[in-house]
Each structure stands twice: as C-alpha cells, then as structure tokens.
Protein backbone atom coordinates (compact mmCIF):
# COMPACT_ATOMS: atom_id res chain seq x y z
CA UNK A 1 135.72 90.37 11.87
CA UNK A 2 133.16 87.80 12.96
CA UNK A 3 129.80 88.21 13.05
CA UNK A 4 127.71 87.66 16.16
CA UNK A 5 125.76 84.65 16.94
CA UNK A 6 122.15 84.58 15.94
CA UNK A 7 119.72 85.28 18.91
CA UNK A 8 118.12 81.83 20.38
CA UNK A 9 114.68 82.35 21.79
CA UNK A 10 113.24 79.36 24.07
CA UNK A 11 109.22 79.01 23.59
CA UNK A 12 106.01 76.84 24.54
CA UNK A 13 104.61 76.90 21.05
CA UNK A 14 105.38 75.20 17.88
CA UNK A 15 103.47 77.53 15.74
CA UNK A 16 105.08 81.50 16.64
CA UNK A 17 105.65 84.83 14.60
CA UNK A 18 108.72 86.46 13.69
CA UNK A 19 109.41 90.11 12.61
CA UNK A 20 113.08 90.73 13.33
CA UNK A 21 111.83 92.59 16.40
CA UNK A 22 113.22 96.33 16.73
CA UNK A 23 109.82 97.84 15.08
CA UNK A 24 110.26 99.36 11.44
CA UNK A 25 113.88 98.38 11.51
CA UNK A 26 112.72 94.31 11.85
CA UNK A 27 111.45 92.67 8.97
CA UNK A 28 107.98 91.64 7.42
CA UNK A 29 106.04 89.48 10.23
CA UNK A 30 106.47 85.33 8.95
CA UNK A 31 104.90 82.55 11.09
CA UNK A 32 106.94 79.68 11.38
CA UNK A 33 106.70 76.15 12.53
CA UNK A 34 108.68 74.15 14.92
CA UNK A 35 108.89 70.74 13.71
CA UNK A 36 108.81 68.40 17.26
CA UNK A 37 111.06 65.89 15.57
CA UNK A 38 114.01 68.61 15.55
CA UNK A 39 113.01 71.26 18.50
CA UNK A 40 113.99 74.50 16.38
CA UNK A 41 112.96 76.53 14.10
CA UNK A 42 115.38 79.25 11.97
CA UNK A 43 114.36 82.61 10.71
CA UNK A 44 114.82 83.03 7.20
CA UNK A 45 114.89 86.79 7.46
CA UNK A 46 116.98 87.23 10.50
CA UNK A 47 118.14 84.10 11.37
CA UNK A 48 116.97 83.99 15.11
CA UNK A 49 116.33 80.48 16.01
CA UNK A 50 113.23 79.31 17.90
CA UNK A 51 113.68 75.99 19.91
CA UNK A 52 110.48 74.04 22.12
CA UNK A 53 111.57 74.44 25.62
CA UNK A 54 111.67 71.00 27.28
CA UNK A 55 108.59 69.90 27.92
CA UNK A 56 106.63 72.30 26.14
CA UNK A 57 102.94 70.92 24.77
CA UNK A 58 103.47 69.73 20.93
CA UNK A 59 99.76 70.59 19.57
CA UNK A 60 98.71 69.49 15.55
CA UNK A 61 97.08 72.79 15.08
C-alpha cells in the first residue's frame, strides 16, 4: 500500500503559515520560509510543500 503524495500548494509569499488545514484535526500553526534560491518550502508536520509561483515578489522581510 502506498501512501499518497504530499499536497503542493503554489503561493506569492516566501514567508506563509501552516496548520495541516482540516481545523482541530491539522496540526499546531508553524510559519515557514521559502528560501528563493530553492522555490519550496516542506512542512515538517504534514509534509505539504509550499513552492514561489513563477514570478512571485521575493521580499527580505
């Protein structure tokens, strides 16, 4: 049995919150950072990964 391939979410933002989604059954919210050099972030808790859509502005904040 395989398991399913973790969810990919496109965003404008390299700075962006994560809490598993589905309310009380997600996990604690964590705020993670997309490093521009790579494009992606990963989810520690529930593996979802985050990547910059093309484009996207990189701020330093």
């Amino acid at each position: 049995m395989s398991r399913p391939a973790p969810e990919v979410i496109e965003v404008t933002s390299t700075r962006i919150a994560c809490d598993g989604g589905g309310g009380a059954l997600g996990h604690p919210r964590v705020w993670l950072t997309i490093d521009p050099k790579t494009g992606f972030v990963e989810c520690g808790y529930c593996d979802r990964k985050y990547v910059l859509k093309p484009g996207a502005a990189v701020s330093d904040h």
